[in-house]
C-alpha atoms as a PDB file:
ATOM      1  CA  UNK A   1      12.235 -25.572  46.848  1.00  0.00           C
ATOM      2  CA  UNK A   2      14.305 -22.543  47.450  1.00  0.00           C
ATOM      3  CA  UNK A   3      14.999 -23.600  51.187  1.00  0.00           C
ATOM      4  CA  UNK A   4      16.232 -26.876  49.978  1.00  0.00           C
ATOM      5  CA  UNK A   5      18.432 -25.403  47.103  1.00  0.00           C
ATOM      6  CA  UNK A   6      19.893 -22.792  49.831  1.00  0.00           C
ATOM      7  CA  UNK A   7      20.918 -25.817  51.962  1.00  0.00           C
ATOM      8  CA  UNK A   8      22.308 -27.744  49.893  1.00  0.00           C
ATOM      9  CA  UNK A   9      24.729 -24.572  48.656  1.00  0.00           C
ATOM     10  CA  UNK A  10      25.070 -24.466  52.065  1.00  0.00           C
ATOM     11  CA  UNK A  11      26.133 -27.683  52.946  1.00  0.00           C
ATOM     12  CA  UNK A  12      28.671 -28.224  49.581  1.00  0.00           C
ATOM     13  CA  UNK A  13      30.238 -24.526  51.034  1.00  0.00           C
ATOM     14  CA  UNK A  14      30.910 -26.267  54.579  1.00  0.00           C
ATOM     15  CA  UNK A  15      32.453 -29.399  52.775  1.00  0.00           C
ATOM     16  CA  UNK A  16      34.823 -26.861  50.657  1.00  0.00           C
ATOM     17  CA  UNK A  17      35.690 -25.044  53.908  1.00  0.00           C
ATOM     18  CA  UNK A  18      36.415 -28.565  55.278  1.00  0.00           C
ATOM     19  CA  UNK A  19      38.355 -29.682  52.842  1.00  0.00           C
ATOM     20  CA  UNK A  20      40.402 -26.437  52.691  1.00  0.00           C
ATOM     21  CA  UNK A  21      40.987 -26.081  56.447  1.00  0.00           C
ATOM     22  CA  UNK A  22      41.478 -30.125  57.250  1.00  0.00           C
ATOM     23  CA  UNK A  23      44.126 -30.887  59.434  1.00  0.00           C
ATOM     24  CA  UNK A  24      47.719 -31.244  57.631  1.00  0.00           C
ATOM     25  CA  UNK A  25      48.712 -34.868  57.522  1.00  0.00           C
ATOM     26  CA  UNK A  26      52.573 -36.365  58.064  1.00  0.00           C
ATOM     27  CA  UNK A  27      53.065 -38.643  55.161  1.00  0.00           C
ATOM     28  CA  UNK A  28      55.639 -41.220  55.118  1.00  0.00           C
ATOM     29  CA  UNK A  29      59.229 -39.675  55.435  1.00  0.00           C
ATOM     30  CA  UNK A  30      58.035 -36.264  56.748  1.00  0.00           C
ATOM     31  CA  UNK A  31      59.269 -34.464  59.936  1.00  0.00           C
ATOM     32  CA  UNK A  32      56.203 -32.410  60.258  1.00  0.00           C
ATOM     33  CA  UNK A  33      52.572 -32.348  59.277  1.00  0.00           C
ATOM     34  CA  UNK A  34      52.247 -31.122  55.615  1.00  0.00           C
ATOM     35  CA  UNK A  35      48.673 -29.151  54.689  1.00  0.00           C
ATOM     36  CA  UNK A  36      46.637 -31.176  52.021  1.00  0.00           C
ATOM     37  CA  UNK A  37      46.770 -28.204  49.414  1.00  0.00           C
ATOM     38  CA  UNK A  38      50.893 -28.710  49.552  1.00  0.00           C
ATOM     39  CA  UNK A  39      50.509 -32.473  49.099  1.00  0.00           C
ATOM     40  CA  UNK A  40      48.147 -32.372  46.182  1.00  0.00           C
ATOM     41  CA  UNK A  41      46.952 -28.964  45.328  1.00  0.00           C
ATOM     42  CA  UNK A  42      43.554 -27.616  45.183  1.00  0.00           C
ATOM     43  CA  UNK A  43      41.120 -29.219  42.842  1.00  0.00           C
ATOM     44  CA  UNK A  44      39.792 -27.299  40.037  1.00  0.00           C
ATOM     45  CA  UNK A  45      41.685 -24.567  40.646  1.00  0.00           C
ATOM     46  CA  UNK A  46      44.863 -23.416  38.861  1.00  0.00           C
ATOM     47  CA  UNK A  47      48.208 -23.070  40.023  1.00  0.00           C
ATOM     48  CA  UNK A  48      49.592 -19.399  40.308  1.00  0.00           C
ATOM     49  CA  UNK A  49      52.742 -20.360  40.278  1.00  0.00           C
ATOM     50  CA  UNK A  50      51.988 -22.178  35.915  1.00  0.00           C
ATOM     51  CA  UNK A  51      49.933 -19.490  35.495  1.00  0.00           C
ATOM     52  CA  UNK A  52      52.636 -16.639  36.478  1.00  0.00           C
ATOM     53  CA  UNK A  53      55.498 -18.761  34.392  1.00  0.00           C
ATOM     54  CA  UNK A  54      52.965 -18.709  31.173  1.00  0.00           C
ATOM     55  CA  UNK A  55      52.531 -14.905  31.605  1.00  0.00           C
ATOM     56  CA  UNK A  56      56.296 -14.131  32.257  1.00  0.00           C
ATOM     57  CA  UNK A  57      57.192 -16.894  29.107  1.00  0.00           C
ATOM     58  CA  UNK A  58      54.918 -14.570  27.102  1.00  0.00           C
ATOM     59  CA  UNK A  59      56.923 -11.474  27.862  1.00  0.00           C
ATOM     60  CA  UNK A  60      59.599 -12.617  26.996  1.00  0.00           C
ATOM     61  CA  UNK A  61      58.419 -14.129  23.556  1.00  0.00           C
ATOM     62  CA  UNK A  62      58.073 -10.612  23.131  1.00  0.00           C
ATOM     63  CA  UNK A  63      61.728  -9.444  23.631  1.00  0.00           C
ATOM     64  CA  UNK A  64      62.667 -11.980  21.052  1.00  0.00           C
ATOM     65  CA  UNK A  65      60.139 -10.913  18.780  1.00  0.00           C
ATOM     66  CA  UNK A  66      62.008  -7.241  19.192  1.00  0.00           C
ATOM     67  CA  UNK A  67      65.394  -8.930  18.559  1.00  0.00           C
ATOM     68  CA  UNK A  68      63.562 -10.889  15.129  1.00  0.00           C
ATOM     69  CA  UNK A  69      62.025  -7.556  13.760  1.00  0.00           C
ATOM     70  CA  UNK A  70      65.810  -5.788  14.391  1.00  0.00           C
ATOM     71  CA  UNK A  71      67.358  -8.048  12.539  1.00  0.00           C
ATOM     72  CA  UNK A  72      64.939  -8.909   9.585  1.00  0.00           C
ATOM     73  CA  UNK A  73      64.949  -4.485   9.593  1.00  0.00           C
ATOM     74  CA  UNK A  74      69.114  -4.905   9.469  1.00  0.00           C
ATOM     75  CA  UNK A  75      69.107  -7.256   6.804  1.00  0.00           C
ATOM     76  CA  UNK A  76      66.745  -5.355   4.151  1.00  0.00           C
ATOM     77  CA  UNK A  77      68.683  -1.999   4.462  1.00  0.00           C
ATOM     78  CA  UNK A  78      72.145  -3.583   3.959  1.00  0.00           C
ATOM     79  CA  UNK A  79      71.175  -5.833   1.147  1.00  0.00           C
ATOM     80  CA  UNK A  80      69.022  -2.759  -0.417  1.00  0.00           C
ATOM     81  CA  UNK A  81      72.434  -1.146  -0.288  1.00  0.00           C
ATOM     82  CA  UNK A  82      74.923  -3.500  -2.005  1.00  0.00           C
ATOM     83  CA  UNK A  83      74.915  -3.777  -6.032  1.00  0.00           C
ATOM     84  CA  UNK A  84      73.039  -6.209  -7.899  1.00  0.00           C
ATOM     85  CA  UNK A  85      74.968  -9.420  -8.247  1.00  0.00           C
ATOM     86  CA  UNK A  86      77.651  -8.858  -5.489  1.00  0.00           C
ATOM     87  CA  UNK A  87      77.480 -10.306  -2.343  1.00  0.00           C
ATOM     88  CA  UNK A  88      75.897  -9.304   0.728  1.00  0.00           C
ATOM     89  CA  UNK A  89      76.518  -9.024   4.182  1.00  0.00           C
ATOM     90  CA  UNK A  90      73.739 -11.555   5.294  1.00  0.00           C
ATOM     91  CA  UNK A  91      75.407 -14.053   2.942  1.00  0.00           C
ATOM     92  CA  UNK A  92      79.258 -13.521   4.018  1.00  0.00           C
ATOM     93  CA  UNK A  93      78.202 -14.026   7.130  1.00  0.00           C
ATOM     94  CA  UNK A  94      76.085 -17.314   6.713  1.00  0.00           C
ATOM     95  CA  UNK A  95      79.268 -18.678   4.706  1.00  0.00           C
ATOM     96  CA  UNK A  96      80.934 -18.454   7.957  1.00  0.00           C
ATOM     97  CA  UNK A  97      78.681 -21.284   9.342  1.00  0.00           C
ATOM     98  CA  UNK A  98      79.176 -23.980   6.736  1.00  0.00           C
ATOM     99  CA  UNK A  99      81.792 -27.121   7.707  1.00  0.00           C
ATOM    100  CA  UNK A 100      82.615 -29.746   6.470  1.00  0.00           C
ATOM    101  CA  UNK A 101      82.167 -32.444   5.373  1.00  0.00           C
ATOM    102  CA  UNK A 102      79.836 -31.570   1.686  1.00  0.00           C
ATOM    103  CA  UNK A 103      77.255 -33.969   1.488  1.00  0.00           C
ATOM    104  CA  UNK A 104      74.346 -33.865  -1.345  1.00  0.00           C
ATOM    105  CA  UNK A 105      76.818 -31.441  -3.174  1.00  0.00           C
ATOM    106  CA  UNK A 106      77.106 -28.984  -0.520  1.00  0.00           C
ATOM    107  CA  UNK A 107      78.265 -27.467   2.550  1.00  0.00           C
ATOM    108  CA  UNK A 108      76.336 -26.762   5.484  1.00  0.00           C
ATOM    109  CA  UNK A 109      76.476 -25.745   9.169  1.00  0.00           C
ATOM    110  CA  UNK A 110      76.856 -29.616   9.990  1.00  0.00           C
ATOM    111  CA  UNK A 111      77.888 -28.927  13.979  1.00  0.00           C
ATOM    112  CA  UNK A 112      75.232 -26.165  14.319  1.00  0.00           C
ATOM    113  CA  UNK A 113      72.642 -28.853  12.814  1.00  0.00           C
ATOM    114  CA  UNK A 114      73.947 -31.516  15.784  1.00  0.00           C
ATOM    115  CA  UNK A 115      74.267 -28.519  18.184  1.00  0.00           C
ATOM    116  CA  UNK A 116      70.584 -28.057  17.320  1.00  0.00           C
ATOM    117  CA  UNK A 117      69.705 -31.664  16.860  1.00  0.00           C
ATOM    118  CA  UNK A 118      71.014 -32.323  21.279  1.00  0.00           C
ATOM    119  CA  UNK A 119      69.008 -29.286  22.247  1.00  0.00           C
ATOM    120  CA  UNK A 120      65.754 -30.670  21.076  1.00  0.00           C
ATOM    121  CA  UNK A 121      66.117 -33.728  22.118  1.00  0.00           C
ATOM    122  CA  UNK A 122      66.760 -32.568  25.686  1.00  0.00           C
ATOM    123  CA  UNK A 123      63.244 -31.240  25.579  1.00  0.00           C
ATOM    124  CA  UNK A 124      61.841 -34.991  25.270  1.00  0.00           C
ATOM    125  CA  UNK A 125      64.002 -35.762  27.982  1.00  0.00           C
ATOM    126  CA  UNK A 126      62.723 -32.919  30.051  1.00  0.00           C
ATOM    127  CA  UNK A 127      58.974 -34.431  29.245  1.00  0.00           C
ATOM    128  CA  UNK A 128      59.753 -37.706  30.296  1.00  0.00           C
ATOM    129  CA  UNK A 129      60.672 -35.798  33.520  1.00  0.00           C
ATOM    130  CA  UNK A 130      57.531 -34.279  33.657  1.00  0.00           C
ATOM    131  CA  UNK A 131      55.526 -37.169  33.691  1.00  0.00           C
ATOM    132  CA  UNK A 132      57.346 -38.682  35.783  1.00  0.00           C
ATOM    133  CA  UNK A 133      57.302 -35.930  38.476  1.00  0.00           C
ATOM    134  CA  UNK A 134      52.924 -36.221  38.023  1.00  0.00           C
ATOM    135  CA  UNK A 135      53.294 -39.948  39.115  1.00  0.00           C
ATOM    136  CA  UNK A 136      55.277 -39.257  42.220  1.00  0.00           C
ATOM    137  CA  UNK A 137      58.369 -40.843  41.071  1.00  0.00           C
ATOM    138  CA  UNK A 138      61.423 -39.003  41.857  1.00  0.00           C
ATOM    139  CA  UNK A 139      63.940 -41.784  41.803  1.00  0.00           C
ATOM    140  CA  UNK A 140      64.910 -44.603  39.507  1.00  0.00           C
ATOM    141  CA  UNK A 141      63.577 -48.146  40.702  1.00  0.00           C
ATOM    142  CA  UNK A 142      66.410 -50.688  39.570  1.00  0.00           C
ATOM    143  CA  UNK A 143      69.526 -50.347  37.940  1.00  0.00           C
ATOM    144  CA  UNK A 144      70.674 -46.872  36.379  1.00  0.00           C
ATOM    145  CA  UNK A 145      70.591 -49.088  32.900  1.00  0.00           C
ATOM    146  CA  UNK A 146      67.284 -49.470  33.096  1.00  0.00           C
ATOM    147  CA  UNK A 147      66.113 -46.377  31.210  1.00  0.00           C
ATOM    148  CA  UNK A 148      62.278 -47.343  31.857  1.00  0.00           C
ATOM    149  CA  UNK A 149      62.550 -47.629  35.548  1.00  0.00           C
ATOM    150  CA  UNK A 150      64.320 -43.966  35.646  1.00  0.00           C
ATOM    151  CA  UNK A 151      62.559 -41.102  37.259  1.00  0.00           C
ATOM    152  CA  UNK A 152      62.181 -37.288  37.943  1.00  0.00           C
ATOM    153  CA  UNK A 153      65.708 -36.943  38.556  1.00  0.00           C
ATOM    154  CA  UNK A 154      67.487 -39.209  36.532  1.00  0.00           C
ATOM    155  CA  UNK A 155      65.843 -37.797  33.352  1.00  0.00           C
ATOM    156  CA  UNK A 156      66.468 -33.900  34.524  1.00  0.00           C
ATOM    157  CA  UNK A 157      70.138 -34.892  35.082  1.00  0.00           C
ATOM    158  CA  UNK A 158      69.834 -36.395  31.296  1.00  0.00           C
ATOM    159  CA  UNK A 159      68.198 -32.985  30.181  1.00  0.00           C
ATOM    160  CA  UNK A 160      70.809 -30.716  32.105  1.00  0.00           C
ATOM    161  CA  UNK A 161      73.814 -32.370  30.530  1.00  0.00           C
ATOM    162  CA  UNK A 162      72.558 -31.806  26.921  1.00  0.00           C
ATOM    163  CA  UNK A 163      71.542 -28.420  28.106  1.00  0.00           C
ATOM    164  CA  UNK A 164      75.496 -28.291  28.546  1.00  0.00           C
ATOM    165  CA  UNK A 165      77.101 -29.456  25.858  1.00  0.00           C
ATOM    166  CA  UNK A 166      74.967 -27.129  23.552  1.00  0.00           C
ATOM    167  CA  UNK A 167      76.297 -24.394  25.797  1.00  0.00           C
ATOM    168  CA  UNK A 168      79.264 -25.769  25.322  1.00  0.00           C
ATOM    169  CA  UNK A 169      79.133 -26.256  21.362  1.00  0.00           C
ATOM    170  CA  UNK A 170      77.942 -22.505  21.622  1.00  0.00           C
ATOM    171  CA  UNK A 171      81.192 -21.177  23.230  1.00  0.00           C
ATOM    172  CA  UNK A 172      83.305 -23.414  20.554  1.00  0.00           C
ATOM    173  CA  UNK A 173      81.340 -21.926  17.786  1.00  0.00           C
ATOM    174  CA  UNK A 174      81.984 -18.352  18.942  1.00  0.00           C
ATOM    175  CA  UNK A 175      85.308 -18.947  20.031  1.00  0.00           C
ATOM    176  CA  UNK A 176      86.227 -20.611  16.026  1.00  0.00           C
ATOM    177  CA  UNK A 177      84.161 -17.573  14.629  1.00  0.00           C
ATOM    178  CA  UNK A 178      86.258 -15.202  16.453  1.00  0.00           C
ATOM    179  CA  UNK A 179      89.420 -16.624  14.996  1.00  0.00           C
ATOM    180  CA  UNK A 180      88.024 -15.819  11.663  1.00  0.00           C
ATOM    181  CA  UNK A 181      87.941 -12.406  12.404  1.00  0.00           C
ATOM    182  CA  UNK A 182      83.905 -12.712  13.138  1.00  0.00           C
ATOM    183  CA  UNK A 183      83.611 -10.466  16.188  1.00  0.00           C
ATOM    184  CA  UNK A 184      80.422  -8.829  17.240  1.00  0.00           C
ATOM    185  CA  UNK A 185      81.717  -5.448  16.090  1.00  0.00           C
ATOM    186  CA  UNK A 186      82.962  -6.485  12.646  1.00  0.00           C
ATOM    187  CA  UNK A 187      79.675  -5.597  11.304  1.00  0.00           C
ATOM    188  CA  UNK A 188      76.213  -5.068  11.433  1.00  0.00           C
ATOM    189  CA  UNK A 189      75.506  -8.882  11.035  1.00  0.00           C
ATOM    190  CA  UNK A 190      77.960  -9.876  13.549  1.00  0.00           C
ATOM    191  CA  UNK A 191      76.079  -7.563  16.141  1.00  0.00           C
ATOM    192  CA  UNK A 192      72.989  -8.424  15.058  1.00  0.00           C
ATOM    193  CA  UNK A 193      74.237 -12.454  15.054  1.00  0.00           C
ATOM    194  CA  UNK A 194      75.841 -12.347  18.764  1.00  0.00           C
ATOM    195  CA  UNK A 195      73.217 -10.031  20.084  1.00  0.00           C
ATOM    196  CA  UNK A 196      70.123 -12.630  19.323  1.00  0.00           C
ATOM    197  CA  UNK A 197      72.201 -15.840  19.887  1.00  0.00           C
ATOM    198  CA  UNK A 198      73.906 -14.532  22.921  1.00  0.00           C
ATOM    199  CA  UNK A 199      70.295 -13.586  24.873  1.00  0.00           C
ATOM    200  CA  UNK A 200      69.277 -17.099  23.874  1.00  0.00           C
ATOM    201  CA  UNK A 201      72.632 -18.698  25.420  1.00  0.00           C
ATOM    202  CA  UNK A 202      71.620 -16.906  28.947  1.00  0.00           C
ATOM    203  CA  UNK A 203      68.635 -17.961  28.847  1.00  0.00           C
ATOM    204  CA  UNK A 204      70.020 -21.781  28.382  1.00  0.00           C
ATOM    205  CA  UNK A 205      72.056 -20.778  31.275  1.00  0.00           C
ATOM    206  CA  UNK A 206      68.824 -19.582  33.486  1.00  0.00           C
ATOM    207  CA  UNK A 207      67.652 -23.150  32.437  1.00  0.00           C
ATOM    208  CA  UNK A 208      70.010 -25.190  33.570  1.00  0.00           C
ATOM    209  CA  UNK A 209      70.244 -23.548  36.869  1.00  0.00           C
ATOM    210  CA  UNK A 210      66.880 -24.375  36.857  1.00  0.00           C
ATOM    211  CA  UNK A 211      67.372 -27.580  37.008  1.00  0.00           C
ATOM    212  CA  UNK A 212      69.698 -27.778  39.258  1.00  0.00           C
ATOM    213  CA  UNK A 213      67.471 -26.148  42.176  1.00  0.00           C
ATOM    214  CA  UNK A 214      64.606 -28.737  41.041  1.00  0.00           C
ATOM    215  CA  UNK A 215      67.215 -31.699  41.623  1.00  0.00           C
ATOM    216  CA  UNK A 216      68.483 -30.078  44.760  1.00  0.00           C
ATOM    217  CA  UNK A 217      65.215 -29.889  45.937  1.00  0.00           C
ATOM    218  CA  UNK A 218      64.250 -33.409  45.627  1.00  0.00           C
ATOM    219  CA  UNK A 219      67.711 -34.286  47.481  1.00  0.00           C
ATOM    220  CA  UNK A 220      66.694 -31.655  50.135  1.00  0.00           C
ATOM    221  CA  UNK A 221      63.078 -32.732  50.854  1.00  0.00           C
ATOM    222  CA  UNK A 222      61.835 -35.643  52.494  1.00  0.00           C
ATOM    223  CA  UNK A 223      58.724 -36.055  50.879  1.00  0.00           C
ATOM    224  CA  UNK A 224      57.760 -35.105  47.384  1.00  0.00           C
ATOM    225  CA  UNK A 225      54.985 -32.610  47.034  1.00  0.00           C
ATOM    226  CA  UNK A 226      52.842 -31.476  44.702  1.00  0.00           C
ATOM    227  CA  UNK A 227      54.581 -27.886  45.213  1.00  0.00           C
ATOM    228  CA  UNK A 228      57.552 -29.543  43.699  1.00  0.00           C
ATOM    229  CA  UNK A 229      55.602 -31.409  40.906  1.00  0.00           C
ATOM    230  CA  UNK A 230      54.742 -28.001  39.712  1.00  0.00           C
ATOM    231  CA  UNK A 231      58.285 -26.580  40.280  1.00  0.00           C
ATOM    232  CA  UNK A 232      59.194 -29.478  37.933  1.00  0.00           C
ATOM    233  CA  UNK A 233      56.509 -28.452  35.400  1.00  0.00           C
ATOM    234  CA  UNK A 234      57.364 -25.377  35.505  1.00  0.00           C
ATOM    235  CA  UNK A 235      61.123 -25.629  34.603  1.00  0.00           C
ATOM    236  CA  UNK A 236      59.822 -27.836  31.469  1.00  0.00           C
ATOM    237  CA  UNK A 237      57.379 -24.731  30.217  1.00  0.00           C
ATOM    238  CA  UNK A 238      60.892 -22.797  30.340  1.00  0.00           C
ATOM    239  CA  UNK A 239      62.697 -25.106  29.324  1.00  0.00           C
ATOM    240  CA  UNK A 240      60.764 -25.961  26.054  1.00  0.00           C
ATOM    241  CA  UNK A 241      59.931 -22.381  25.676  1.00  0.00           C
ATOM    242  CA  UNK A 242      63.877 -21.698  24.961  1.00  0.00           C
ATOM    243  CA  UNK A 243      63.915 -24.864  22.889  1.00  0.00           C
ATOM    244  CA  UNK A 244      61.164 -23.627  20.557  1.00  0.00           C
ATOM    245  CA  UNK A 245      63.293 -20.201  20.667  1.00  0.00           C
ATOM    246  CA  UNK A 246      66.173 -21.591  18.931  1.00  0.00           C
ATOM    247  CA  UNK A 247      64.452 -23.586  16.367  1.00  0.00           C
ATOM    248  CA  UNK A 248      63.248 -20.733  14.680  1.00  0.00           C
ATOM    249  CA  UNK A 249      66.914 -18.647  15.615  1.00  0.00           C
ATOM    250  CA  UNK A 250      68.311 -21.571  14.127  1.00  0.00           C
ATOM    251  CA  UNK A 251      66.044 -21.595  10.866  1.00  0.00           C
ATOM    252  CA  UNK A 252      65.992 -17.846  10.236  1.00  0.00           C
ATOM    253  CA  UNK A 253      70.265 -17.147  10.964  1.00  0.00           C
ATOM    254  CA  UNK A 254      71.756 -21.002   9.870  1.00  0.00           C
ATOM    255  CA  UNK A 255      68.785 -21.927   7.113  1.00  0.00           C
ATOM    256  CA  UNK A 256      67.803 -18.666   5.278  1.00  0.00           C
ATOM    257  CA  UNK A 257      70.694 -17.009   3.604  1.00  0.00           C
END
């Protein structure tokens, strides 16, 4: 019995071994053989390259957690320092954000809210990618109208252009702010304002060139990989990582006054 169990460890360890070390094969497209393990990965076992992104992404949860806790700690000692009844600093500055037009009776910070509204969307878009990229489909099949025939790159293209205009709708807001006399050293809640939402803008930034090295990549390569399935996934854990980000940047600086 234990002869027969040690050869049959035996025998599963040579078909591993096989499997690892089998000759690279020279799919369709290809100008040179491509190992099996860059083609479709290594079954049952985890991609370092995921598994370093979700351990970086968590660092850097971190340094927003620090920018969070300095400016929750900035807004208790200035309010704790103005009289009761007069206005604080936290809620000159959130007047700054309302425009119009007042609807239900009052005004709110209407282009922040679409600003917002593009940036989350994007992060379906990037999904869609994602799945896409899983099937093998890089390219659309059909006519660029055809939304469902559209693949890994058309829907990254789709993602990095709302990516953009919320960069873009970023810059605006500062640059309107700034004529208002809102400048990061007016105040503490200016600083503490352009500090947070500035870090987030680079990291929008880092995104986007993101996505433009995935795209370039599929242009580049002849044959898509799984290597470059998980460089698409990824850019999505990043990408909805900076998404979830400025939901709650957006919630604690635009929603609570």
């Amino acid at each position: 019995m234990i002869a027969l169990s040690a050869l049959t460890i035996h025998n599963d360890a040579v078909a591993q071994i096989e499997k690892l070390t089998a000759l690279p094969a020279t799919p369709t497209g290809a100008l040179h053989p491509i190992a099996p393990s860059r083609l479709h990965g290594v079954k049952g076992r985890p991609d370092m390259v995921a598994v370093g992104t979700m351990v970086w992404l968590a660092s850097e949860l971190m340094f927003f957690a620090a920018l969070f806790a300095a400016y929750f700690s900035l807004r208790n000692v200035t309010s704790a320092m103005v009289p009761p009844g007069a206005e604080t600093m936290w809620q000159w500055g959130a007047a700054h954000f309302d425009t119009p037009p007042v609807f239900l009776g009052a005004e709110r910070p209407w282009f922040s809210v679409l600003n917002t509204l593009i940036l989350v969307l994007s992060s379906v878009t990037c999904q869609m990618g994602v799945w896409k990229a899983e099937k093998g489909r890089v390219g659309r099949t059909g006519s660029l109208l055809n939304v469902g025939g559209w693949g890994l790159r058309e829907w990254y293209t789709l993602t990095f252009l709302m990516g953009a205009f919320f960069i873009g709708g970023q810059a605006y807001e500062y640059a309107t702010l700034a004529s208002e006399g809102f400048l990061p050293s007016t105040n503490a809640y200016t600083s503490a304002f352009f500090i947070a939402t500035g870090f987030h803008g680079l990291h929008v930034l880092g995104g986007l060139i993101a996505f433009l090295l995935m795209l370039g990549r599929t242009y580049l390569a002849r044959t898509f990989t799984h290597e470059q399935a998980v460089h698409a996934v990824v850019t999505s854990y990043y990408w909805h990582f900076v998404d979830i980000v400025w939901i709650i940047l957006f919630a604690v600086i635009y929603i609570i006054r």
